[in-house]
Structure formats: structure tokens, C-alpha cells
Protein backbone atom coordinates (compact mmCIF):
# COMPACT_ATOMS: atom_id res chain seq x y z
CA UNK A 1 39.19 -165.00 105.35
CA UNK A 2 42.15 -163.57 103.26
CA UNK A 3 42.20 -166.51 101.10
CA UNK A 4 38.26 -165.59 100.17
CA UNK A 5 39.55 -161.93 99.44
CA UNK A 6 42.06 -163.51 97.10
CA UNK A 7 40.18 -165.86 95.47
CA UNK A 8 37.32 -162.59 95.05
CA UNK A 9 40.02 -160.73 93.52
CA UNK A 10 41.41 -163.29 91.39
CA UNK A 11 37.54 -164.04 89.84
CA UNK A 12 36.99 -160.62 89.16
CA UNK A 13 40.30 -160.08 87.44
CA UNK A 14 38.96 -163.26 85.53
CA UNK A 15 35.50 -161.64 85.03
CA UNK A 16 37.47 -158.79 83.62
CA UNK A 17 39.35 -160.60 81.12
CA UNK A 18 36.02 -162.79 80.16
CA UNK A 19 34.61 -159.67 79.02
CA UNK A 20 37.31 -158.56 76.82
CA UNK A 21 38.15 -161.75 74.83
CA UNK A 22 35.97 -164.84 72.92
CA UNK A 23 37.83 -167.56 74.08
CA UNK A 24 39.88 -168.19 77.12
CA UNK A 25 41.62 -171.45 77.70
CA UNK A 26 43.50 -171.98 80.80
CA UNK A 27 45.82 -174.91 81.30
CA UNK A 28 47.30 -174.63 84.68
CA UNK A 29 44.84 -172.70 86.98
CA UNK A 30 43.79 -169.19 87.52
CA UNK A 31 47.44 -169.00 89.64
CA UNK A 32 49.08 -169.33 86.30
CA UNK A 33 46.78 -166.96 84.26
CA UNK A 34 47.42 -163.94 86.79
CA UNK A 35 51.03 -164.71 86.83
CA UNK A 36 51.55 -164.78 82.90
CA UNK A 37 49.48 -161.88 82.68
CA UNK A 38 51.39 -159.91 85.08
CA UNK A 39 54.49 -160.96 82.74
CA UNK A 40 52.34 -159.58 80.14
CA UNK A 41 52.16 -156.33 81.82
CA UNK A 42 55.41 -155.84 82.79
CA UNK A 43 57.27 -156.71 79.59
């Protein structure tokens, strides 16, 4: 069940994003994505 609440989350962070940009490639998984754009954030 936590694993479906994460995955939620992580879809509606995408969702999110989606709706802010025109073009979104990922290379290495929604994992990645969140990560760098926690980087993003921070820095």
C-alpha cells in the first residue's frame, strides 16, 4: 500500500510539471526526475 501512495505522489508531482512545460523527456525513470529536481530545488 505505501508503494501505491508513492507512486500517487510521484505522478502527481509529474502531472504538475506536465502542466508547466512543452516537452519533457525523461531518460532514467520518474526516480531520477524527482531526484534531479529536488537538486534543482535545493541549489
Amino acid at each position: 500500500m505505501r508503494q501505491r501512495k508513492g507512486r500517487l505522489k510521484e505522478l502527481e508531482a509529474l502531472e504538475t510539471i506536465a502542466g508547466k512545460v512543452e516537452r519533457l523527456t525523461v531518460h532514467n525513470g520518474t526516480g531520477g526526475l524527482l531526484n534531479d529536481l529536488v537538486k534543482l530545488r535545493d541549489g
